[in-house]
C-alpha atoms as a PDB file:
ATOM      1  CA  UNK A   1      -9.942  21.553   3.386  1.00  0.00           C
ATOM      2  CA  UNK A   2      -9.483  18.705   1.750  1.00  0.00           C
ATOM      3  CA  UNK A   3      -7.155  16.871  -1.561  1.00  0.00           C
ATOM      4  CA  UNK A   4      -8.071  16.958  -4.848  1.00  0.00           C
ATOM      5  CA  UNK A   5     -10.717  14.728  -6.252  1.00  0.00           C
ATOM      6  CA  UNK A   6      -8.389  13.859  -9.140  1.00  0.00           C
ATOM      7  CA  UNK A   7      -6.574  11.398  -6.536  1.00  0.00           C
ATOM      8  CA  UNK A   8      -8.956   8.088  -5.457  1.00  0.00           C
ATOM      9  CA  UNK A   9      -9.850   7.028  -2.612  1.00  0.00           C
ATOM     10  CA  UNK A  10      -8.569   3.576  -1.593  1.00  0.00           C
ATOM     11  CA  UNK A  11      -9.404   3.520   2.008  1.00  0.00           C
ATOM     12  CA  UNK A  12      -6.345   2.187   4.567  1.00  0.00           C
ATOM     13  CA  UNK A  13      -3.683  -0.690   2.966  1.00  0.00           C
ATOM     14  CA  UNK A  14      -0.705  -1.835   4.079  1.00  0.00           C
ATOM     15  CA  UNK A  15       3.042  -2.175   1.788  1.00  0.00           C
ATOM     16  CA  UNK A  16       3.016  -5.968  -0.031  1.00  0.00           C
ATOM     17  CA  UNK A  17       5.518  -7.900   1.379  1.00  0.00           C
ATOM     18  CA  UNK A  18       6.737 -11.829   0.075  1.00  0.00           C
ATOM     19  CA  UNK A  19       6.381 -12.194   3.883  1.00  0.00           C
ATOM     20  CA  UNK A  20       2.531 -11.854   3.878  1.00  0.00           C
ATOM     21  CA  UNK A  21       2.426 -13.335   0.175  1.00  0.00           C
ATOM     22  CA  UNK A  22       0.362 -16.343   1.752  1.00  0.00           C
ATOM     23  CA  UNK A  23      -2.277 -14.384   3.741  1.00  0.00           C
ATOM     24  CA  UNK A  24      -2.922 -11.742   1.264  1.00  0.00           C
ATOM     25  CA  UNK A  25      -3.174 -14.478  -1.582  1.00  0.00           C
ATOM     26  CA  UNK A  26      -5.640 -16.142   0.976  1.00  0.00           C
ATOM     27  CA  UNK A  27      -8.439 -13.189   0.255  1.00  0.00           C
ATOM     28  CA  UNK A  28     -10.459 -12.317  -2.960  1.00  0.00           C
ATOM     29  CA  UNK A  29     -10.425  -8.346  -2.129  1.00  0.00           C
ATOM     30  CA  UNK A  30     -11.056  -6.206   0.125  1.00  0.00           C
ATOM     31  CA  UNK A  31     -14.423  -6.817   0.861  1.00  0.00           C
ATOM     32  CA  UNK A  32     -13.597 -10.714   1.565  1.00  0.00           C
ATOM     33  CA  UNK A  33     -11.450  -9.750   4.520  1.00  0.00           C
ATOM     34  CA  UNK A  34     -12.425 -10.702   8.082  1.00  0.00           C
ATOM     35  CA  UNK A  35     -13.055  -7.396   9.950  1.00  0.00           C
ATOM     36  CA  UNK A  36     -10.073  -7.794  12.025  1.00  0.00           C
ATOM     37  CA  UNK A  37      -8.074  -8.070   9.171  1.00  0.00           C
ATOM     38  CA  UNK A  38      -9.363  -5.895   6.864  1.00  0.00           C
ATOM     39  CA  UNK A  39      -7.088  -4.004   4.329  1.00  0.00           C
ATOM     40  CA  UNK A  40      -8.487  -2.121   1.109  1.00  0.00           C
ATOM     41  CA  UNK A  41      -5.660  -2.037  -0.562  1.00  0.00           C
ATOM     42  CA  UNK A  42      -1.623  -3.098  -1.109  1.00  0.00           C
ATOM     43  CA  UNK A  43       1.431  -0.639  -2.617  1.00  0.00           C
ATOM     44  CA  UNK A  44       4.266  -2.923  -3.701  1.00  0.00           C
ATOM     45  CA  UNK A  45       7.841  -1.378  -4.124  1.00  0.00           C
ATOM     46  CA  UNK A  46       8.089  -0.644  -8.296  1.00  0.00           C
ATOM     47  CA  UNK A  47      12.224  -2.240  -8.304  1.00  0.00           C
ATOM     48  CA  UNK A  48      10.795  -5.572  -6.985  1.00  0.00           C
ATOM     49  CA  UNK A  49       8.217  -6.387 -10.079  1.00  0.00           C
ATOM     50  CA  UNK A  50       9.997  -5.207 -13.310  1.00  0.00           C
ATOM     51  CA  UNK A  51      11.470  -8.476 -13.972  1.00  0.00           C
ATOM     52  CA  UNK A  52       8.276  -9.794 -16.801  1.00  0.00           C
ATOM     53  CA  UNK A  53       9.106 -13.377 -15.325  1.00  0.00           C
ATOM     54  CA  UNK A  54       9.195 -15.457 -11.598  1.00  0.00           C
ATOM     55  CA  UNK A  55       6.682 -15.374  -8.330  1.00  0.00           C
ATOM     56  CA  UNK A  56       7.262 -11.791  -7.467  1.00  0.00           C
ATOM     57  CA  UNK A  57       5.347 -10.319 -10.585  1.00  0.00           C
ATOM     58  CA  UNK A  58       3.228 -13.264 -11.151  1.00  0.00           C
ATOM     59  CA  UNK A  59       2.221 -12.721  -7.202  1.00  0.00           C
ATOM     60  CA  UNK A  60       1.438  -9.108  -8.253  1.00  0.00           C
ATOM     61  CA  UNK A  61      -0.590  -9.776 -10.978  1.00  0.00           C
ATOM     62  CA  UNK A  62      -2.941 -12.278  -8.866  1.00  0.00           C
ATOM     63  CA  UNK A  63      -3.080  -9.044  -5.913  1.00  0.00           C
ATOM     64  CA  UNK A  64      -4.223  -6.548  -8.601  1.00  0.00           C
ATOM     65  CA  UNK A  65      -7.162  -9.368  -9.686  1.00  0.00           C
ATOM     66  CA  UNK A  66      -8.567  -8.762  -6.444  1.00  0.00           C
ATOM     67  CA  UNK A  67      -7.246  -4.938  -4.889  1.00  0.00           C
ATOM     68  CA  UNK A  68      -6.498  -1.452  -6.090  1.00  0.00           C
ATOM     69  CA  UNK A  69      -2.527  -1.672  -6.031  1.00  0.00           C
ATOM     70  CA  UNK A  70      -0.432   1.298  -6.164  1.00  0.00           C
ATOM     71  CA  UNK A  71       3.488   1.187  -7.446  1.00  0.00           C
ATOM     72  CA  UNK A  72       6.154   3.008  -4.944  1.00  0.00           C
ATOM     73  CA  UNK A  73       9.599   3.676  -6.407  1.00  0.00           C
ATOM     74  CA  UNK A  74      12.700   4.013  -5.116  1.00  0.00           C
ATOM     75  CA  UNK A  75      14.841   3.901  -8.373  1.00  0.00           C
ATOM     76  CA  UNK A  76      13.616   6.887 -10.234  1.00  0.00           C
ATOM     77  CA  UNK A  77      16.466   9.505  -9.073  1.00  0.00           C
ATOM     78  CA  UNK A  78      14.636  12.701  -9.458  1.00  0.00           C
ATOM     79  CA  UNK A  79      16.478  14.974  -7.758  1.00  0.00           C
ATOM     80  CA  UNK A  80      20.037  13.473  -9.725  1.00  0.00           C
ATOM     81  CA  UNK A  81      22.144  15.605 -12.275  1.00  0.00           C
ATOM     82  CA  UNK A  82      22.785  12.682 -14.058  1.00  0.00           C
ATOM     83  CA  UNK A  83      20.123  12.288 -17.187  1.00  0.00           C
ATOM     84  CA  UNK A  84      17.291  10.236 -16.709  1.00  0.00           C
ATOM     85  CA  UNK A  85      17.694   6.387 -17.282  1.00  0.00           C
ATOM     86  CA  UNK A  86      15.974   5.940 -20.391  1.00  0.00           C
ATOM     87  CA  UNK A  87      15.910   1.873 -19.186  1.00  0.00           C
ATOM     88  CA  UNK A  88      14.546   2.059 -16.327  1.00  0.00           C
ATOM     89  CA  UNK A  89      11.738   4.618 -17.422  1.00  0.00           C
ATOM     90  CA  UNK A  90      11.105   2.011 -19.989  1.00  0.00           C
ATOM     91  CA  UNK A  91      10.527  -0.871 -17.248  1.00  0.00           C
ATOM     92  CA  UNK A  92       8.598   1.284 -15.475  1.00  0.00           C
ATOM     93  CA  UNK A  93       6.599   1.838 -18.472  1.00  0.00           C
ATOM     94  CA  UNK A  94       5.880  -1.583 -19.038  1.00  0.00           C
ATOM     95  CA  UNK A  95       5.057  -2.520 -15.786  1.00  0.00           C
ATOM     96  CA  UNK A  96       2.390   0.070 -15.409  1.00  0.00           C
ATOM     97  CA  UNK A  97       0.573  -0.847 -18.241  1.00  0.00           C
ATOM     98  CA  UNK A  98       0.880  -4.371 -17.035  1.00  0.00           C
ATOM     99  CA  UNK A  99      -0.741  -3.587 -13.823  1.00  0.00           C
ATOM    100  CA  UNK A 100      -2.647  -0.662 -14.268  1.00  0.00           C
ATOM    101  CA  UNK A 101      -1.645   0.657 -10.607  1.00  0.00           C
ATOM    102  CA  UNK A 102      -4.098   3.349  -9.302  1.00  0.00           C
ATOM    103  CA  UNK A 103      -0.886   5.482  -8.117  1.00  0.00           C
ATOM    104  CA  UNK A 104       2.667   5.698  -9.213  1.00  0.00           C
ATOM    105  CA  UNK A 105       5.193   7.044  -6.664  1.00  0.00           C
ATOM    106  CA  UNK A 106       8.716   8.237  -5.618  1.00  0.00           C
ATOM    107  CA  UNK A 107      10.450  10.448  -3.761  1.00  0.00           C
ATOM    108  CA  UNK A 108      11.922  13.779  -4.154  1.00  0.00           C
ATOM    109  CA  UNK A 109      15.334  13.052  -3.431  1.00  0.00           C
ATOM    110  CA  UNK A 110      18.570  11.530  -5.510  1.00  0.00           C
ATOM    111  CA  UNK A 111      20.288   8.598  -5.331  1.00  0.00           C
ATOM    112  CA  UNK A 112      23.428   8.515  -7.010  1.00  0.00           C
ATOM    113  CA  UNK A 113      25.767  10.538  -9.242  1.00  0.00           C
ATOM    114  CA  UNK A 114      28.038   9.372 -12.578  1.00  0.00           C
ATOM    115  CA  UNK A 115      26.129   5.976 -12.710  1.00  0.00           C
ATOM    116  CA  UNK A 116      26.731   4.839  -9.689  1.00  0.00           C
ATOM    117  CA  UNK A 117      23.568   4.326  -7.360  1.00  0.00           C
ATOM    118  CA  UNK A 118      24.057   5.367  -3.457  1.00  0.00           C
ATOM    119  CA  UNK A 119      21.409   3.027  -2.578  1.00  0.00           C
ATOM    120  CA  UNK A 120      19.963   5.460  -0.110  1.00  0.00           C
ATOM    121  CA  UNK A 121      17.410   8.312  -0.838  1.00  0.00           C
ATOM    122  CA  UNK A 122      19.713  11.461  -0.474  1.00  0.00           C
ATOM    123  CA  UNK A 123      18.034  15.242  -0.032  1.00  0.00           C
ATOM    124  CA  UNK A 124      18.711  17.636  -2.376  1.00  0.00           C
ATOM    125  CA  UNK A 125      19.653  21.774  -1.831  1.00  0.00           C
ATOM    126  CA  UNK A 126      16.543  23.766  -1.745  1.00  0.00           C
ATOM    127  CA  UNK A 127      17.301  26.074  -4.009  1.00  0.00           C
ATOM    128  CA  UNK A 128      15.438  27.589  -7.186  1.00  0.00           C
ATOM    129  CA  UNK A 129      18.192  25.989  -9.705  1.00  0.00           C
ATOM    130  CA  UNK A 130      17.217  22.381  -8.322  1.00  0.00           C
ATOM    131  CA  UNK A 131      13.576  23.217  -7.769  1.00  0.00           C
ATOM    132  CA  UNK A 132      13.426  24.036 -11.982  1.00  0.00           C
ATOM    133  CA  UNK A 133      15.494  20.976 -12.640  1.00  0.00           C
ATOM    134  CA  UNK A 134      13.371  18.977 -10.459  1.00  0.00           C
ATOM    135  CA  UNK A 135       9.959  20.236 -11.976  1.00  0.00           C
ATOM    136  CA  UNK A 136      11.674  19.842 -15.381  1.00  0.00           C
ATOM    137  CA  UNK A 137      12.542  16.452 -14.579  1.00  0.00           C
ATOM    138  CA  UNK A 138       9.068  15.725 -13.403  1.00  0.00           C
ATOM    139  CA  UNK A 139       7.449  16.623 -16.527  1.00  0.00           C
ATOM    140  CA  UNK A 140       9.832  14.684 -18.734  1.00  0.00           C
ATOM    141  CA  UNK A 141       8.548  11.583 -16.510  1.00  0.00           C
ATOM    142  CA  UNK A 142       4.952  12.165 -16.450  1.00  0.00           C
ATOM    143  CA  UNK A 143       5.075  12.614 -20.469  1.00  0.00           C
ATOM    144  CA  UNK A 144       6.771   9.398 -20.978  1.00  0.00           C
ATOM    145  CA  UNK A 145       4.439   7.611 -18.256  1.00  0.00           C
ATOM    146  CA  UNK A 146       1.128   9.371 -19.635  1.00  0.00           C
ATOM    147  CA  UNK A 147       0.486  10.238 -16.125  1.00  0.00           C
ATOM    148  CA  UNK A 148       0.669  12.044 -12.830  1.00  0.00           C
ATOM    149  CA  UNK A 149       2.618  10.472 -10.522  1.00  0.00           C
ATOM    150  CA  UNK A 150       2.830  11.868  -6.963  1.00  0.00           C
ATOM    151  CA  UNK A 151       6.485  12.390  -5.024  1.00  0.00           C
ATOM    152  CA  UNK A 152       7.095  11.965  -0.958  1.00  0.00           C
ATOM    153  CA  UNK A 153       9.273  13.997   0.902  1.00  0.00           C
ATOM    154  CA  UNK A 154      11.899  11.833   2.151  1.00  0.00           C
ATOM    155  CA  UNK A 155      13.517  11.523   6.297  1.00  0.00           C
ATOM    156  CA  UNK A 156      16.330  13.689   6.027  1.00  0.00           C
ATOM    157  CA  UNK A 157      19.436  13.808   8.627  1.00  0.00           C
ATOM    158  CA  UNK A 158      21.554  16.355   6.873  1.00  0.00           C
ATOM    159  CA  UNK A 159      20.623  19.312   5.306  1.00  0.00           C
ATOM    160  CA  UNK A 160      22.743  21.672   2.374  1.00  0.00           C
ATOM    161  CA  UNK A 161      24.235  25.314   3.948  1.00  0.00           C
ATOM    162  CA  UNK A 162      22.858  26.728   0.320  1.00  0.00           C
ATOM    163  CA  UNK A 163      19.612  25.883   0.739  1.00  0.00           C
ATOM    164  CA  UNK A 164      17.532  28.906   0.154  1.00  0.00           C
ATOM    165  CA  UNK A 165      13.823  27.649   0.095  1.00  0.00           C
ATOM    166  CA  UNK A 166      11.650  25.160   3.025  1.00  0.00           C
ATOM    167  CA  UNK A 167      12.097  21.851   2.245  1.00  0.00           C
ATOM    168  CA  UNK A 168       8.064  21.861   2.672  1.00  0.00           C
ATOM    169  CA  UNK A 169       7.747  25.513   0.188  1.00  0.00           C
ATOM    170  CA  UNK A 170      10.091  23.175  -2.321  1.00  0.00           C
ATOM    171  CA  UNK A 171       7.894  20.261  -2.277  1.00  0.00           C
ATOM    172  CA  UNK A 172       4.742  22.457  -2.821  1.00  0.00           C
ATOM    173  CA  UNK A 173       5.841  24.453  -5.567  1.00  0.00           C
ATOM    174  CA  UNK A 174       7.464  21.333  -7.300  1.00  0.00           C
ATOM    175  CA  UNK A 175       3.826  20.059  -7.221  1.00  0.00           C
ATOM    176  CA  UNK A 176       2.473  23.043  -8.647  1.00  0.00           C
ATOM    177  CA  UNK A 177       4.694  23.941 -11.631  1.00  0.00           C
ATOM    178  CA  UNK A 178       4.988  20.096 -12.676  1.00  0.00           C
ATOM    179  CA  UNK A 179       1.378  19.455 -11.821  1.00  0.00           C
ATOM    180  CA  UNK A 180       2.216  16.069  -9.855  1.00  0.00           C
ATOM    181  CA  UNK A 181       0.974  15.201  -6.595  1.00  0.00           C
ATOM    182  CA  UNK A 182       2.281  14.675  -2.966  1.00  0.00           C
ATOM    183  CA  UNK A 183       2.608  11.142  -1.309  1.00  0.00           C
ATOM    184  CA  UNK A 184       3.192  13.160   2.225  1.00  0.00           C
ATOM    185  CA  UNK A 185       4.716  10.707   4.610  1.00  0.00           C
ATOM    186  CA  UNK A 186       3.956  11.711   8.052  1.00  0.00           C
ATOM    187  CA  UNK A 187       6.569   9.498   9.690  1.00  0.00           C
ATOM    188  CA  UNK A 188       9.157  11.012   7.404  1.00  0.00           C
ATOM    189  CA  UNK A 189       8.037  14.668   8.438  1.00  0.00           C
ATOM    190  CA  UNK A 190       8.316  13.983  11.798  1.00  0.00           C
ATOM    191  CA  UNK A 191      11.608  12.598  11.791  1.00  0.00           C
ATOM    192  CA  UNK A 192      13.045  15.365   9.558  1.00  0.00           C
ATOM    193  CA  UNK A 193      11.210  17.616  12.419  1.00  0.00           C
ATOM    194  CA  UNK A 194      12.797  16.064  15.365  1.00  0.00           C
ATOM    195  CA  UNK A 195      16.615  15.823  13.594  1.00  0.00           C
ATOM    196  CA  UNK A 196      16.008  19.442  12.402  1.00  0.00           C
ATOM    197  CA  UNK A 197      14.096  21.040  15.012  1.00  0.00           C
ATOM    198  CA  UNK A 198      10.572  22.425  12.834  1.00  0.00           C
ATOM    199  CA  UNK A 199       7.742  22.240  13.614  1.00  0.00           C
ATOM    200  CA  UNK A 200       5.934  19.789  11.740  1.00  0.00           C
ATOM    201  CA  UNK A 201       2.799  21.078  11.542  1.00  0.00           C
ATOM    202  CA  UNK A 202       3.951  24.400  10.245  1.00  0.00           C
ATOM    203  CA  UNK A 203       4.979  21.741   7.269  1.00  0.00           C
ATOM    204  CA  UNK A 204       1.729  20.222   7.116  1.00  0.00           C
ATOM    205  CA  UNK A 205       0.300  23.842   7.208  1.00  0.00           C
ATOM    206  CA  UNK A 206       2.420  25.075   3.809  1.00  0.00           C
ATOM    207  CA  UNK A 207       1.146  22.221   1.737  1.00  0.00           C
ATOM    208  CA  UNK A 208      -1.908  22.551  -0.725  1.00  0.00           C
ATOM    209  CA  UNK A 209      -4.040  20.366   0.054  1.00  0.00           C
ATOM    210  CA  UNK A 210      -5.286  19.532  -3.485  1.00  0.00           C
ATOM    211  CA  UNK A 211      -1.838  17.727  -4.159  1.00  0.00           C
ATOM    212  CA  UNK A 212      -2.300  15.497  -1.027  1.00  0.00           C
ATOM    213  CA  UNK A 213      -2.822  12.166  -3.016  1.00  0.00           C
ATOM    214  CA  UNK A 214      -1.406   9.749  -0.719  1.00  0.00           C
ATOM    215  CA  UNK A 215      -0.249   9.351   3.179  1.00  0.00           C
ATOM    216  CA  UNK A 216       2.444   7.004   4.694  1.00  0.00           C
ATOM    217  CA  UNK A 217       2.667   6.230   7.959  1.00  0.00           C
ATOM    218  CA  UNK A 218       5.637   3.869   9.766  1.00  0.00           C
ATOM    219  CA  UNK A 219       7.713   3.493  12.623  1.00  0.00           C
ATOM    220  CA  UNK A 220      11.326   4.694  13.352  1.00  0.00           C
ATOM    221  CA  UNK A 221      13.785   4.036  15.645  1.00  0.00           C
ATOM    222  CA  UNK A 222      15.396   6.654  18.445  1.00  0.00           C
ATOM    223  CA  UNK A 223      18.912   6.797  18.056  1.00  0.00           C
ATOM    224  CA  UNK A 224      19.285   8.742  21.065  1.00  0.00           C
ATOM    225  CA  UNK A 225      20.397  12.525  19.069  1.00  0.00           C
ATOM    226  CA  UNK A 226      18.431  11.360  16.305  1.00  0.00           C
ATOM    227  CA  UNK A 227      15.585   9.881  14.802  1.00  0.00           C
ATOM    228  CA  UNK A 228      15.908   7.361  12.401  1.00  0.00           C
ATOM    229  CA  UNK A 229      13.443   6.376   9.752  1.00  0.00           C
ATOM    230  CA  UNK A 230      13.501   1.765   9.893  1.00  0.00           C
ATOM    231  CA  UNK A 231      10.088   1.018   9.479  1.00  0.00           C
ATOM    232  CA  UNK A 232      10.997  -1.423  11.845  1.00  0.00           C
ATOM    233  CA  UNK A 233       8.282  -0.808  14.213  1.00  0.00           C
ATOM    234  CA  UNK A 234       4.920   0.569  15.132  1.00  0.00           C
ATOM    235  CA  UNK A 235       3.693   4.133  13.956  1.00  0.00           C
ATOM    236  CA  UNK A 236       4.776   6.017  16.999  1.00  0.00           C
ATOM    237  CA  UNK A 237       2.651   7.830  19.127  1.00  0.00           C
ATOM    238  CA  UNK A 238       3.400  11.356  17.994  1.00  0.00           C
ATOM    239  CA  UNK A 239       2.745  10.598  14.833  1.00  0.00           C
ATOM    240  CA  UNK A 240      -0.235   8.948  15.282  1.00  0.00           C
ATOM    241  CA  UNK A 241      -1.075  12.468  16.701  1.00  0.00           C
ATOM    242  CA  UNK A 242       0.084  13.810  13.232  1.00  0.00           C
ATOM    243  CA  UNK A 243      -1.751  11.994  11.229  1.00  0.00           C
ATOM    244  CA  UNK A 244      -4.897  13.024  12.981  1.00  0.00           C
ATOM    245  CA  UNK A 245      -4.071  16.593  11.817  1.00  0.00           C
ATOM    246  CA  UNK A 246      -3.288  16.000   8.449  1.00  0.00           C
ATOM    247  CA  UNK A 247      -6.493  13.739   7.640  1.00  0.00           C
ATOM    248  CA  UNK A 248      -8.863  17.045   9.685  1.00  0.00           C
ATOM    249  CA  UNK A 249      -6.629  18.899   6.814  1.00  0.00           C
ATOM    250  CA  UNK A 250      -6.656  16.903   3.686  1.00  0.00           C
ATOM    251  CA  UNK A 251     -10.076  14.920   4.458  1.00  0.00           C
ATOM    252  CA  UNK A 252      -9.735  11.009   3.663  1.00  0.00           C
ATOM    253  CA  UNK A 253      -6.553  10.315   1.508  1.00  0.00           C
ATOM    254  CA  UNK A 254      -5.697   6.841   0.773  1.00  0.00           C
ATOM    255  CA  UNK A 255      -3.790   5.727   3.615  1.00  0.00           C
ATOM    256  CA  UNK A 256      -0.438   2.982   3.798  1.00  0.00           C
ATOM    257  CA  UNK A 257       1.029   1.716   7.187  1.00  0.00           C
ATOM    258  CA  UNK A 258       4.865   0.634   5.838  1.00  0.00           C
ATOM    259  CA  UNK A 259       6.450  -1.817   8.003  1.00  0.00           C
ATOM    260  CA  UNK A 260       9.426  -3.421   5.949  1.00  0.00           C
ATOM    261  CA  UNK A 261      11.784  -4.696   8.678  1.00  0.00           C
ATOM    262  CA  UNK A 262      11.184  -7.083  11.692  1.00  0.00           C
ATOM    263  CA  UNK A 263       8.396  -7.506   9.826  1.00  0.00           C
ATOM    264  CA  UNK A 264       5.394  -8.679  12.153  1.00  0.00           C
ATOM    265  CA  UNK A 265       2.252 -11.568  11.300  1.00  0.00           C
ATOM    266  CA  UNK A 266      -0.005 -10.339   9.005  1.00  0.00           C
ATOM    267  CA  UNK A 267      -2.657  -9.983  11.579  1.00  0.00           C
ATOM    268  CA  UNK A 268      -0.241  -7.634  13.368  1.00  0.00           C
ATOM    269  CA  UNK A 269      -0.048  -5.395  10.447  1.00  0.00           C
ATOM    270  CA  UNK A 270      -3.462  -5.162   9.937  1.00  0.00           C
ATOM    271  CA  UNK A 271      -4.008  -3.949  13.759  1.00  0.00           C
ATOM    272  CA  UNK A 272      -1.958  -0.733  12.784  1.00  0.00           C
ATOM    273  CA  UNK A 273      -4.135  -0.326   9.724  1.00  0.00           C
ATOM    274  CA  UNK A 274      -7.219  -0.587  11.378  1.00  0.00           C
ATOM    275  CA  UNK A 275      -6.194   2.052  13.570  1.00  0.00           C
ATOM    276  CA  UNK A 276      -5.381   4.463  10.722  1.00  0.00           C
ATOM    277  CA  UNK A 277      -8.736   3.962  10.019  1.00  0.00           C
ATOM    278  CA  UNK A 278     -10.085   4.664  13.326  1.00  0.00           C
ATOM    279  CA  UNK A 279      -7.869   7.573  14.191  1.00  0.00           C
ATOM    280  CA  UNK A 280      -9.278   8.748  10.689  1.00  0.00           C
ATOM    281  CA  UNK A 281     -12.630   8.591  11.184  1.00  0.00           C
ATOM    282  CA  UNK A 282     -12.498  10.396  14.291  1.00  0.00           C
ATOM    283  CA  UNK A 283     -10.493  13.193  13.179  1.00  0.00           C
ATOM    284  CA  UNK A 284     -13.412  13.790  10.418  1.00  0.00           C
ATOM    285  CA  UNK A 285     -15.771  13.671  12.919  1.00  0.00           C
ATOM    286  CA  UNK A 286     -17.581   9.857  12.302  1.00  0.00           C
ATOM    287  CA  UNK A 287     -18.086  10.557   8.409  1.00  0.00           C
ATOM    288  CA  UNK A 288     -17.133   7.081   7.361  1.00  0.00           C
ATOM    289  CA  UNK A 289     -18.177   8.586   3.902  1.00  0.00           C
ATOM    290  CA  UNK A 290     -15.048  10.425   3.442  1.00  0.00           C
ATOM    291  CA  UNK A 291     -12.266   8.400   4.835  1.00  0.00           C
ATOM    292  CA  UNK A 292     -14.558   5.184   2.710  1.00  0.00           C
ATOM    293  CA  UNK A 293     -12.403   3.733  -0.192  1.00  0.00           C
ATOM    294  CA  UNK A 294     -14.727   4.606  -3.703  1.00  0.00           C
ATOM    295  CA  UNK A 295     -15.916   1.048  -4.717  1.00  0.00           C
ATOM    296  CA  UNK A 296     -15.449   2.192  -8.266  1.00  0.00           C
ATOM    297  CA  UNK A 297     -13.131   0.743 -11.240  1.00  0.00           C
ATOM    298  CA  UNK A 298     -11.838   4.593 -11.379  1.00  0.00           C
ATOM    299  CA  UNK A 299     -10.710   3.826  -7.982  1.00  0.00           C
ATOM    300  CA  UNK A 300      -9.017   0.792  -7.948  1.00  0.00           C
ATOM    301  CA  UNK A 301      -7.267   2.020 -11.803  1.00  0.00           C
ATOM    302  CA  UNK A 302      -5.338   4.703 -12.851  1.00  0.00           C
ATOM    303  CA  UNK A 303      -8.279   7.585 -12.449  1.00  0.00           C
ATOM    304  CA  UNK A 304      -6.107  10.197 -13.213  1.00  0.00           C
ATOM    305  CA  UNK A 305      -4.113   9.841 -16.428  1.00  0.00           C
ATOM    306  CA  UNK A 306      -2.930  12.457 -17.823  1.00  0.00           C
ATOM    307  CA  UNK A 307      -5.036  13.519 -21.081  1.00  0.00           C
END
């Protein structure tokens, strides 16, 4: 099986950070890259570019020149009771248009209550109330955006006694009813595995694979009773292991190694990418065809609007 063709293919990139500002700034595109460093493609995080002035956007703006760039939000609050913030929908707005991203993301979670922001990306009750609030919300988004926009299952360490419904059954049917798609981080599903005790392929296993738009993969840290989710490290092991399942599931989705603290040289970075792309193309069996990022403007752009 494999995703949906509405999603493109961007090959293996790697989260923008001001860190590697110089080295990526350095290249003309993917195709410019030496092969040891080679990265198709950059997702920067939506909050840090919707100031229109300074570096940050202006940095942005030069990256998008020369790779496909997709925008990943932490802000947007779907999962919240509170009504959706008309400002920041607007900002968002604005920025996609300015930079045309080939995905827009977030995560199916909430982040604060009453107006006041938790600053951490909080699960919600699996229930059927918040799974029609959540695919209502969705909707309302993807209307004002003119798009799809694709949500990732967050690392979770609690979990509500009133859930009713699989955290991976929730995330599938929100998909299907609000017709968005999946960023499925495999870190995060292996983490909520671990500190829950699933198995996470039976997760992998309940999602359609025609939402499958976009993979993560990161690093956590062992807390000893738990796992939790720093991106502070190399993609572990097992869930390199993971990842090899998922791509033999979905076929070649775009692929991002996140690595946003202790942040390594850029070369370093690149290493783990480059073996996302190996691991990859072994789990489809050598067909560099499919796990290839589309050399296309539809790929590098927003190819699937809504209409």
């Amino acid at each position: 099986m494999t995703s949906d063709a509405r999603w493109p293919r961007l090959g293996y990139g790697a989260g923008l950070r001001a860190e590697h500002y110089p080295d990526v700034l350095a290249e003309r595109g993917p195709d410019f890259f030496p092969d040891r460093n080679k990265i198709d493609w950059f997702e920067a995080t939506t909050e840090n570019y919707m100031d229109t002035g300074g570096r940050p956007l202006a940095v942005l703006e030069q990256v998008r020149r020369d790779f496909p760039v997709a925008l990943h939000g932490v802000g947007l609050s779907i999962g919240s009771t509170d009504a959706l913030n008309a400002h920041y929908l607007d900002r968002l707005s604005t920025l996609v248009a300015r930079i045309d991203p080939a995905l827009v993301t977030d995560h199916l979670c909430w982040t604060g209550i009453g107006g006041r922001s938790s600053f951490d990306l909080l699960p919600l009750p699996y229930t059927e109330e918040a799974l029609a609030h959540v695919v209502e919300r969705v909707a309302c988004v993807q209307e004002r955006l003119g798009r799809q926009i694709l949500l990732e299952n967050p690392s979770t360490y609690i979990a509500f006694r009133d859930s009713t419904i699989s955290e991976w059954d929730f995330l599938a049917t929100v998909a299907e009813r609000a017709d968005c798609g999946i960023l499925l981080d495999v870190n995060n599903v292996y983490v909520s595995a671990t500190n829950h005790g699933f198995d996470p392929e039976t997760y992998l296993a309940a999602l359609p694979p025609r939402r499958i738009g976009q993979i993560h993969l990161a690093g956590y840290t062992d807390r000893g009773s738990y796992l939790f989710d720093t991106h502070s490290a190399p993609v572990a092991e097992a869930v390199w292991d993971l990842y090899a399942v998922a791509t033999e599931r979905y076929g070649g989705v775009s692929t991002l190694v996140e690595w946003d603290a202790d942040i390594p040289p850029f070369t370093r970075l690149c290493e783990e990418v480059e073996r996302a792309r190996r691991i990859a193309t072994a789990a489809l069996g050598g067909k560099g065809g499919d796990a290839t990022p589309q050399r296309t403007a539809a790929a590098s752009r927003g190819a699937h609007s809504r209409t």
